[in-house]
N, C-alpha and C. Protein backbone atom coordinates (compact mmCIF):
# COMPACT_ATOMS: atom_id res chain seq x y z
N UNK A 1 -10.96 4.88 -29.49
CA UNK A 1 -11.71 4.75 -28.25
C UNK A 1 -11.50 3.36 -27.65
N UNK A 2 -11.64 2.50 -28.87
CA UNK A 2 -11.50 1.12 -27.89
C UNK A 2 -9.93 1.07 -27.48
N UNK A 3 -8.99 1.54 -28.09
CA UNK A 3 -7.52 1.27 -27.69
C UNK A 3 -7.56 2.01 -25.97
N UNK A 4 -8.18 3.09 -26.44
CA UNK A 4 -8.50 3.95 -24.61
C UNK A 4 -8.58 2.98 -23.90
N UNK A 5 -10.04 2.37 -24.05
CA UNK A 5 -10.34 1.19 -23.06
C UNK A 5 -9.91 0.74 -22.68
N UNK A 6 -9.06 -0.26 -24.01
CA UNK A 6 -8.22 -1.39 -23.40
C UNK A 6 -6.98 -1.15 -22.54
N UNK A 7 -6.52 -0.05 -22.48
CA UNK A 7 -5.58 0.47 -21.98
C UNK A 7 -5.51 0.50 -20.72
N UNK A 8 -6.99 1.73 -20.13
CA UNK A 8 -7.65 1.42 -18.98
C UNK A 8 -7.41 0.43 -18.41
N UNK A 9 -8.21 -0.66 -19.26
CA UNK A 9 -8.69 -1.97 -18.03
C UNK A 9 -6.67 -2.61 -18.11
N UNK A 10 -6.15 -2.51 -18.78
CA UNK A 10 -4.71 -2.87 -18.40
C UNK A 10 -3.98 -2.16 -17.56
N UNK A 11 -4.49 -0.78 -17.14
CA UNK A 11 -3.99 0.22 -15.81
C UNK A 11 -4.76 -0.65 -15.19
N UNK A 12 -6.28 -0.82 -14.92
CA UNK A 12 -6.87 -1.27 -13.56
C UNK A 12 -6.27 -2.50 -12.81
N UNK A 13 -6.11 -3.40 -14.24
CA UNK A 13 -5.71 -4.69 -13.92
C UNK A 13 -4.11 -4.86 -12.97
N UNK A 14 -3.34 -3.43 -13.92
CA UNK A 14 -1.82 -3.56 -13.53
C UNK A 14 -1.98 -3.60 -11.97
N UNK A 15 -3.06 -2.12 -11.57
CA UNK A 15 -2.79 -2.04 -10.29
C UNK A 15 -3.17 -2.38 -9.52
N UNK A 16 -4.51 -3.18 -10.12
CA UNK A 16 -5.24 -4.38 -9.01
C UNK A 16 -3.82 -5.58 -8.46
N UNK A 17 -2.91 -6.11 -9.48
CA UNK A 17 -1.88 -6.48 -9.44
C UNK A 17 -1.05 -6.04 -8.46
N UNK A 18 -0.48 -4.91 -8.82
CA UNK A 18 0.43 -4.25 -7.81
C UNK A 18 -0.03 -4.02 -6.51
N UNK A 19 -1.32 -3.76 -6.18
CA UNK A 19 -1.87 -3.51 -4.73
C UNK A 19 -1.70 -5.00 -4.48
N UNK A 20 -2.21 -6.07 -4.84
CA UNK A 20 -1.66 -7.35 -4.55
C UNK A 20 -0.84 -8.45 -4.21
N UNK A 21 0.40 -7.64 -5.54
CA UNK A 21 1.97 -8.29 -5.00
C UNK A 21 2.44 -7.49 -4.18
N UNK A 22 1.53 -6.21 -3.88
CA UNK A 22 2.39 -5.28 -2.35
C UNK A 22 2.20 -6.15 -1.10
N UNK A 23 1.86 -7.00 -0.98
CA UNK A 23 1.35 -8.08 0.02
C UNK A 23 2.41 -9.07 0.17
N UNK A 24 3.77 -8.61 0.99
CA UNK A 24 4.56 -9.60 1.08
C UNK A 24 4.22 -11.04 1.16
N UNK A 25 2.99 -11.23 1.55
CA UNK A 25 2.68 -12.36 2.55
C UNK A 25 2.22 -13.46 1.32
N UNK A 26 2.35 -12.59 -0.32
CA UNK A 26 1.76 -13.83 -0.35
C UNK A 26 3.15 -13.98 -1.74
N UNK A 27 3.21 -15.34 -1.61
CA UNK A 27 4.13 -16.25 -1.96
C UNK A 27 4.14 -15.89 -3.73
N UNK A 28 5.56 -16.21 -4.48
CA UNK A 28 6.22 -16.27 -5.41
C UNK A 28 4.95 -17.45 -6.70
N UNK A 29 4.64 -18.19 -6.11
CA UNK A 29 3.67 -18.80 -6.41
C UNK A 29 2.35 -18.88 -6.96
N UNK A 30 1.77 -18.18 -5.87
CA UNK A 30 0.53 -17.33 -6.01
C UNK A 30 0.23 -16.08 -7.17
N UNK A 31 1.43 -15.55 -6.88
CA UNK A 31 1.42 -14.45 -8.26
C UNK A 31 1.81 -14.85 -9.34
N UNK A 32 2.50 -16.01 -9.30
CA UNK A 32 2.52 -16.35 -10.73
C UNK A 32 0.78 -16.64 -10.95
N UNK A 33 0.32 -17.96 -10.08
CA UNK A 33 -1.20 -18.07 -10.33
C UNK A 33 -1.79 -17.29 -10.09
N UNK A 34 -1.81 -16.04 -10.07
CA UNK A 34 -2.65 -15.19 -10.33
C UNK A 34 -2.82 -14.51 -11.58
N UNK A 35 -1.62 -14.28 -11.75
CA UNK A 35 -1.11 -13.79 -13.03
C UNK A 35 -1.81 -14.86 -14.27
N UNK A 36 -1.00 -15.96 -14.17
CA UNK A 36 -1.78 -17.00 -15.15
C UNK A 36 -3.34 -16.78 -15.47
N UNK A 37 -3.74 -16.65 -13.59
CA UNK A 37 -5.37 -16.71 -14.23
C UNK A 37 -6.26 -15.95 -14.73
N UNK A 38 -5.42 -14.39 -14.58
CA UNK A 38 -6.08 -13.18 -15.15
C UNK A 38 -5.24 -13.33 -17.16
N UNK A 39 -4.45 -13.91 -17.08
CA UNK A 39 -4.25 -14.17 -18.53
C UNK A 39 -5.44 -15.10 -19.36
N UNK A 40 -5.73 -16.06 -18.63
CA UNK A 40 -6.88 -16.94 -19.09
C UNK A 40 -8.04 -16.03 -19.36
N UNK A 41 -8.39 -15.06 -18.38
CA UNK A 41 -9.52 -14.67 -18.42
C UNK A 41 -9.58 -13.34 -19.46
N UNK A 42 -8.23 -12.31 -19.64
CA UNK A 42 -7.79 -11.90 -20.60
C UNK A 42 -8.07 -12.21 -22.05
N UNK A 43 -7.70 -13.51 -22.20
CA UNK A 43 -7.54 -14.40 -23.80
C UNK A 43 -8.95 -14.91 -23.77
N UNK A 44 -9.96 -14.78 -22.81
CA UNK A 44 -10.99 -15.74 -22.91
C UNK A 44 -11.61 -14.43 -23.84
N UNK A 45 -11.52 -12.91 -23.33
CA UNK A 45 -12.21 -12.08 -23.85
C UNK A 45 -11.54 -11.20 -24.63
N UNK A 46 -10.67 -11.82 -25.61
CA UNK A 46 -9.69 -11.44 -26.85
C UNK A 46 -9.50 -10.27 -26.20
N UNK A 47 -8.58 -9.98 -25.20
CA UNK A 47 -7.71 -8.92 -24.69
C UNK A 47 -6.50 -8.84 -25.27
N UNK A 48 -6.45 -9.19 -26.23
CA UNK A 48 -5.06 -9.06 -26.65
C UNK A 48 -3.92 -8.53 -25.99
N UNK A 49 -3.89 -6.83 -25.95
CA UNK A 49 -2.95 -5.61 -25.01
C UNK A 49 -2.94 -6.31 -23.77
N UNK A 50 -4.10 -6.73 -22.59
CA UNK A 50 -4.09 -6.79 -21.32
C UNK A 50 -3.14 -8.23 -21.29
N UNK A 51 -3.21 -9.25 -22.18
CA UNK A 51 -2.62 -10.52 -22.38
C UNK A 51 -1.30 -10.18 -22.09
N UNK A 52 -0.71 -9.22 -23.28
CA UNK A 52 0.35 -9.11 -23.50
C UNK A 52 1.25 -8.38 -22.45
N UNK A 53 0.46 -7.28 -21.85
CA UNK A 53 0.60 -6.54 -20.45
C UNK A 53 1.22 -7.76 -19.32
N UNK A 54 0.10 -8.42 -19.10
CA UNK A 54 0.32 -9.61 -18.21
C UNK A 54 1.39 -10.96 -18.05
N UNK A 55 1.24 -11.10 -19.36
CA UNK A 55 2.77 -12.10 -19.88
C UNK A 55 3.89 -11.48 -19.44
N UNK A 56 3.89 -10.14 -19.87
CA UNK A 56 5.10 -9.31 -19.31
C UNK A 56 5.10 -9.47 -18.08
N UNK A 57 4.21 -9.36 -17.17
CA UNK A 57 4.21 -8.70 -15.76
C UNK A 57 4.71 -10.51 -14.88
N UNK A 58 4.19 -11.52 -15.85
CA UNK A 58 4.65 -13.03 -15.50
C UNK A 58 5.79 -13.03 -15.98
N UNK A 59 6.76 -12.95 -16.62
CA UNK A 59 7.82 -12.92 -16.87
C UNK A 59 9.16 -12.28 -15.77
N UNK A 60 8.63 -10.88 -15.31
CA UNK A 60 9.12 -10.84 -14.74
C UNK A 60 8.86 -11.01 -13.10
N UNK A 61 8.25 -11.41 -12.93
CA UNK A 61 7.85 -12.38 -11.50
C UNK A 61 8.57 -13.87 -11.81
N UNK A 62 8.37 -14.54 -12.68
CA UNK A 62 9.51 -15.62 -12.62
C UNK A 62 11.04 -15.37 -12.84
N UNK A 63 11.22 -14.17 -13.52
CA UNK A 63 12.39 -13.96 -13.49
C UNK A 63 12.83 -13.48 -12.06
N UNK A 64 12.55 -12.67 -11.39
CA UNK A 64 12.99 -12.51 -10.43
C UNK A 64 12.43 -12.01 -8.71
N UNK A 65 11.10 -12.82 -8.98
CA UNK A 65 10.38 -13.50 -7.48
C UNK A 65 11.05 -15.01 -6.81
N UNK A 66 12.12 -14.54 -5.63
CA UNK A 66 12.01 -15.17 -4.99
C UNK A 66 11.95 -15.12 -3.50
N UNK A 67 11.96 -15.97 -2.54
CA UNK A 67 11.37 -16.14 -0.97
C UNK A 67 12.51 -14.63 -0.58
N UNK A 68 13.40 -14.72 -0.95
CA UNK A 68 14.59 -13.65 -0.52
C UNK A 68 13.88 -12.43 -0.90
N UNK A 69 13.67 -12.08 -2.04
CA UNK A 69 12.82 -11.00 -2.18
C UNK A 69 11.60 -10.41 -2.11
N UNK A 70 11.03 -11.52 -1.33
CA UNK A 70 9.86 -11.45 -0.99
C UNK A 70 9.87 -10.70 0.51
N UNK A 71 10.52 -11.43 0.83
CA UNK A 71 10.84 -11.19 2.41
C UNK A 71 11.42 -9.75 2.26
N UNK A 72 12.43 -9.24 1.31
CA UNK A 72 13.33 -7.68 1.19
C UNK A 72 11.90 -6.65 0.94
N UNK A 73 11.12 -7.10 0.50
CA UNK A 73 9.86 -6.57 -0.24
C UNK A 73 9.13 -5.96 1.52
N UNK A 74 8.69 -7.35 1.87
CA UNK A 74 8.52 -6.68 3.19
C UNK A 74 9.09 -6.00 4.06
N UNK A 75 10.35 -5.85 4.35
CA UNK A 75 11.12 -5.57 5.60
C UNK A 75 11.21 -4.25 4.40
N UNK A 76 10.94 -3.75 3.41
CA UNK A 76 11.35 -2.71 3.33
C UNK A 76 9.36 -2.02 3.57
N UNK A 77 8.74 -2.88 3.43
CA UNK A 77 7.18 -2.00 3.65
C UNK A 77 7.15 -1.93 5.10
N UNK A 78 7.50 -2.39 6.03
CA UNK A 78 7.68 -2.17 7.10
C UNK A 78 8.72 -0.75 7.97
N UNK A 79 9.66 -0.92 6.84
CA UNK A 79 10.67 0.39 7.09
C UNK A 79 10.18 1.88 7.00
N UNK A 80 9.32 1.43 5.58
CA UNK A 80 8.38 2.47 5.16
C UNK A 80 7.21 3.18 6.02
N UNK A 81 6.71 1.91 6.86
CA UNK A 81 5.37 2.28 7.20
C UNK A 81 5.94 2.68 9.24
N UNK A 82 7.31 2.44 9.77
CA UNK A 82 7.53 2.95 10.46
C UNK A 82 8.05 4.30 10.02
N UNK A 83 9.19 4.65 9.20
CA UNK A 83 8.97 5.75 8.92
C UNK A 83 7.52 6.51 8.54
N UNK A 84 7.03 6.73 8.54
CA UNK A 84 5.49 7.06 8.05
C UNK A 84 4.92 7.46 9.80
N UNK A 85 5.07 6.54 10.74
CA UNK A 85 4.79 6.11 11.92
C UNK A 85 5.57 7.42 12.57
N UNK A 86 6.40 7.43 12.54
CA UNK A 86 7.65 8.68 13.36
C UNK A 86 7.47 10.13 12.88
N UNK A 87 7.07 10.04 11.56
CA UNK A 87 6.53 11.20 11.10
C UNK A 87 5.09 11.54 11.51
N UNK A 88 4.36 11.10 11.67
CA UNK A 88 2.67 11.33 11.71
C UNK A 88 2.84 11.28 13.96
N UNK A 89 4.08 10.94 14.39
CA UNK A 89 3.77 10.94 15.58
C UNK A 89 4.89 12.31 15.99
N UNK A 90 5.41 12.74 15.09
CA UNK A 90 6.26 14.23 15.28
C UNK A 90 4.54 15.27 14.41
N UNK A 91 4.17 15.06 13.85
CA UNK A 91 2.86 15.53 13.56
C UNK A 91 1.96 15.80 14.83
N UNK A 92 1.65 14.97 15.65
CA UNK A 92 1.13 15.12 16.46
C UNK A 92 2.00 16.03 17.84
N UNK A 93 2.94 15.93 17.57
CA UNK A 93 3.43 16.56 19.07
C UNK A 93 3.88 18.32 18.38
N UNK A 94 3.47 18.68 17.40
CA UNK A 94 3.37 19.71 16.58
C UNK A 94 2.09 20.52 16.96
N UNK A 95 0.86 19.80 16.95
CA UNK A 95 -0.09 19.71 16.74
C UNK A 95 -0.77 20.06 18.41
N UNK A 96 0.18 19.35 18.91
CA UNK A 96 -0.47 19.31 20.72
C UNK A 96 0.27 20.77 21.17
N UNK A 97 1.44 21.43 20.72
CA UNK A 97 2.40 22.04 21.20
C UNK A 97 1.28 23.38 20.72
N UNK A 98 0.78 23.29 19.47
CA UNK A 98 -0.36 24.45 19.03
C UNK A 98 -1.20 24.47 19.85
N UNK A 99 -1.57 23.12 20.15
CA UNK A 99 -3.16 23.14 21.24
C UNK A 99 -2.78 23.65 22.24
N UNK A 100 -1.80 23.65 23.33
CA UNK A 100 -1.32 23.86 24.07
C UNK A 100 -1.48 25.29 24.05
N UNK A 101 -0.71 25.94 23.06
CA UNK A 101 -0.34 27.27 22.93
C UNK A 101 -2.20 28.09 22.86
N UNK A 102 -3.09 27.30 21.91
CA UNK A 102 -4.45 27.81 22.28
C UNK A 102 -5.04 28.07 23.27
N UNK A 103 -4.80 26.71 24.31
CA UNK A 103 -5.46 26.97 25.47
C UNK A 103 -4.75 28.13 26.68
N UNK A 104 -3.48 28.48 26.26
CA UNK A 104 -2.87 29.49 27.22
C UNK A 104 -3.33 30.59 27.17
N UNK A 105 -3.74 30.96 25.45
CA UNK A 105 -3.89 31.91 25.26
C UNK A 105 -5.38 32.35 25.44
N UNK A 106 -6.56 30.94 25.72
CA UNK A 106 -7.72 31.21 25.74
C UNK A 106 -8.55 31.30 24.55
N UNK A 107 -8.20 30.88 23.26
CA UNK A 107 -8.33 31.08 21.76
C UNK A 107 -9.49 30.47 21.19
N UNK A 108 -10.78 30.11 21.52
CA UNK A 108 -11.65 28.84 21.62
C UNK A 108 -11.88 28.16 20.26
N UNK A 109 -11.57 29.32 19.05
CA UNK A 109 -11.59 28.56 17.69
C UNK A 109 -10.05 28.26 17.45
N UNK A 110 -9.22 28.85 17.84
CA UNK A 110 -7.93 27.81 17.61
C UNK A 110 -8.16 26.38 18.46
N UNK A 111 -8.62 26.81 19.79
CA UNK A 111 -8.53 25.24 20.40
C UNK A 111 -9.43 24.38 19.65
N UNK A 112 -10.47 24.44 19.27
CA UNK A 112 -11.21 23.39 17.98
C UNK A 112 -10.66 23.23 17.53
N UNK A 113 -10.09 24.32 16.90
CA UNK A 113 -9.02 23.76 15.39
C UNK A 113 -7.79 23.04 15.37
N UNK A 114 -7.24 22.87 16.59
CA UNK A 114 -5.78 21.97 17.03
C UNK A 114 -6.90 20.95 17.63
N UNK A 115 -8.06 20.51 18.28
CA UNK A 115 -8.33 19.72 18.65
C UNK A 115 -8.85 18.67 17.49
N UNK A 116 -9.53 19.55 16.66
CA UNK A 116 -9.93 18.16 15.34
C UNK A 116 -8.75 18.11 14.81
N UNK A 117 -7.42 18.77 14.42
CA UNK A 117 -6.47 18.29 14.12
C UNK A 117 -6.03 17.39 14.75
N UNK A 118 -5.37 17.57 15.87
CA UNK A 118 -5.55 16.27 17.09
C UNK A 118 -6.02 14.79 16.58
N UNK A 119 -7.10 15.03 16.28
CA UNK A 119 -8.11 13.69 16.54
C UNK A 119 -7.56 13.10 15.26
N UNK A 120 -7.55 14.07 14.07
CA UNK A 120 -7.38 13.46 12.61
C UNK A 120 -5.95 12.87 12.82
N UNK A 121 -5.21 13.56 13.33
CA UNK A 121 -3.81 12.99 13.07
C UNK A 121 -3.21 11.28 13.84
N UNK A 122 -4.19 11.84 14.73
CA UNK A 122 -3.91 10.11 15.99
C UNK A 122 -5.32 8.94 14.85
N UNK A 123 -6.08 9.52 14.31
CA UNK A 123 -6.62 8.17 13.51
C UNK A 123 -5.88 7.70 12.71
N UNK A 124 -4.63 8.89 11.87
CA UNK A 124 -4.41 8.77 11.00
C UNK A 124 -2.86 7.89 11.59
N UNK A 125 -2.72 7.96 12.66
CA UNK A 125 -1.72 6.91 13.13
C UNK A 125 -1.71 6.15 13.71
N UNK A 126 -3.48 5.50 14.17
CA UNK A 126 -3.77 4.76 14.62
C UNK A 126 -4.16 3.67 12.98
N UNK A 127 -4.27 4.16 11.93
CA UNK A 127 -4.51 3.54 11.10
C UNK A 127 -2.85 2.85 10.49
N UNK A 128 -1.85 3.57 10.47
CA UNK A 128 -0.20 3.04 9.93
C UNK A 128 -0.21 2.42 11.24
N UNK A 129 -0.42 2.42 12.15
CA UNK A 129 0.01 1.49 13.46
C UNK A 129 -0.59 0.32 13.16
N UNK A 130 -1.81 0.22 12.39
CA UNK A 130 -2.36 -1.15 12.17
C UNK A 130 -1.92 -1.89 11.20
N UNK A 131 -1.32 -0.91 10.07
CA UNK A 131 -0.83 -1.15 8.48
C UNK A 131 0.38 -2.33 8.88
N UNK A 132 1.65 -1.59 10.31
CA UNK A 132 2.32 -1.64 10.41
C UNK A 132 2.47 -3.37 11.50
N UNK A 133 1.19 -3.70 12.15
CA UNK A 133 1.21 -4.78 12.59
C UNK A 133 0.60 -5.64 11.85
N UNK A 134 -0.14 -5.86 10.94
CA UNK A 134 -0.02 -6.63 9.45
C UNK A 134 0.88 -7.14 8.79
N UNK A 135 1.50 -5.71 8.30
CA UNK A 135 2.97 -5.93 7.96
C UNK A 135 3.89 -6.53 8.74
N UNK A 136 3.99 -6.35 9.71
CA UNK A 136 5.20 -7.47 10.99
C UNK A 136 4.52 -8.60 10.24
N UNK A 137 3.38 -8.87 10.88
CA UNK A 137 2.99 -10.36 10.81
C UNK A 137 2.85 -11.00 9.71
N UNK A 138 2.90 -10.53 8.12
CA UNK A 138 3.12 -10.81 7.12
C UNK A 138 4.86 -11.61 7.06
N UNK A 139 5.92 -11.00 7.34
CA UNK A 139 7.14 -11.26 7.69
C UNK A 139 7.16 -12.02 8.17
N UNK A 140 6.65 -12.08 9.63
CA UNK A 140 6.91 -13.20 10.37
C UNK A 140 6.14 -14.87 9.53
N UNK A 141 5.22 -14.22 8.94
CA UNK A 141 4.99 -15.98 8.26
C UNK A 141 5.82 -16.29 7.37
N UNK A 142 6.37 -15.09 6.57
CA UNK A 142 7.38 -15.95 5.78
C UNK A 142 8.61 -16.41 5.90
N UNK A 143 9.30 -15.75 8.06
CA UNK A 143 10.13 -16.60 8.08
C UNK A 143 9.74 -18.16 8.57
């Protein structure tokens, strides 16, 4: 049971990590000190596994974090999150082409039903449209 645990909190930790270094913006540096300081706090509470997890995960951030790949890191989350963008906006013109087709036909629960689709799909690309100007501006600080 306790190996469970510890295991756990070394998934939570990994991916508290990884949601973190997904953040082009922040420097080769930083993740090392971050890394360091979740090791401290690791060893403070005889984590042994999460220690050892983490050493690893510092190792290879000094091995091969640098400004070049930091920057490739972004310009490829950006690639990503426009693709994502082109898709969710061919979603919508899917979506309008149904609504469309409801209202010709006079359909009043299809037209609800393409209309909250509608709505969900433009939040849902009004939300990668925001992901996606973050992301620019992450880039742009690190040139």
């Amino acid at each position: 049971m306790k190996k469970l645990l510890s295991a756990l909190a070394v998934v939570a930790t990994v991916g508290m990590f990884a949601s973190a270094s997904a953040q082009a913006a922040e420097s080769c540096a930083a993740k090392r000190s971050a890394l360091e300081k979740e090791i401290r706090i690791a060893e403070q509470y005889g984590n042994a596994y999460k220690v050892a997890s983490l050493k690893k995960a510092l190792a290879e951030v000094k091995a091969h974090c640098t400004s070049e790949s930091v920057q490739a890191d972004a310009q490829k989350k950006i690639a990503k999150l426009e693709k994502k963008a082109a898709e969710k906006r061919g979603d919508i013109v899917e979506v309008e082409r149904d609504l469309n087709e409801a209202k010709a036909k006079g359909d009043s629960k299809k037209i609800a039903k393409y209309q909250k689709k509608m709505m969900e799909k433009q939040a849902d690309l009004r939300e990668i449209e925001q992901d996606l100007r973050q992301a620019r501006a992450e880039l742009g600080s690190l040139r």
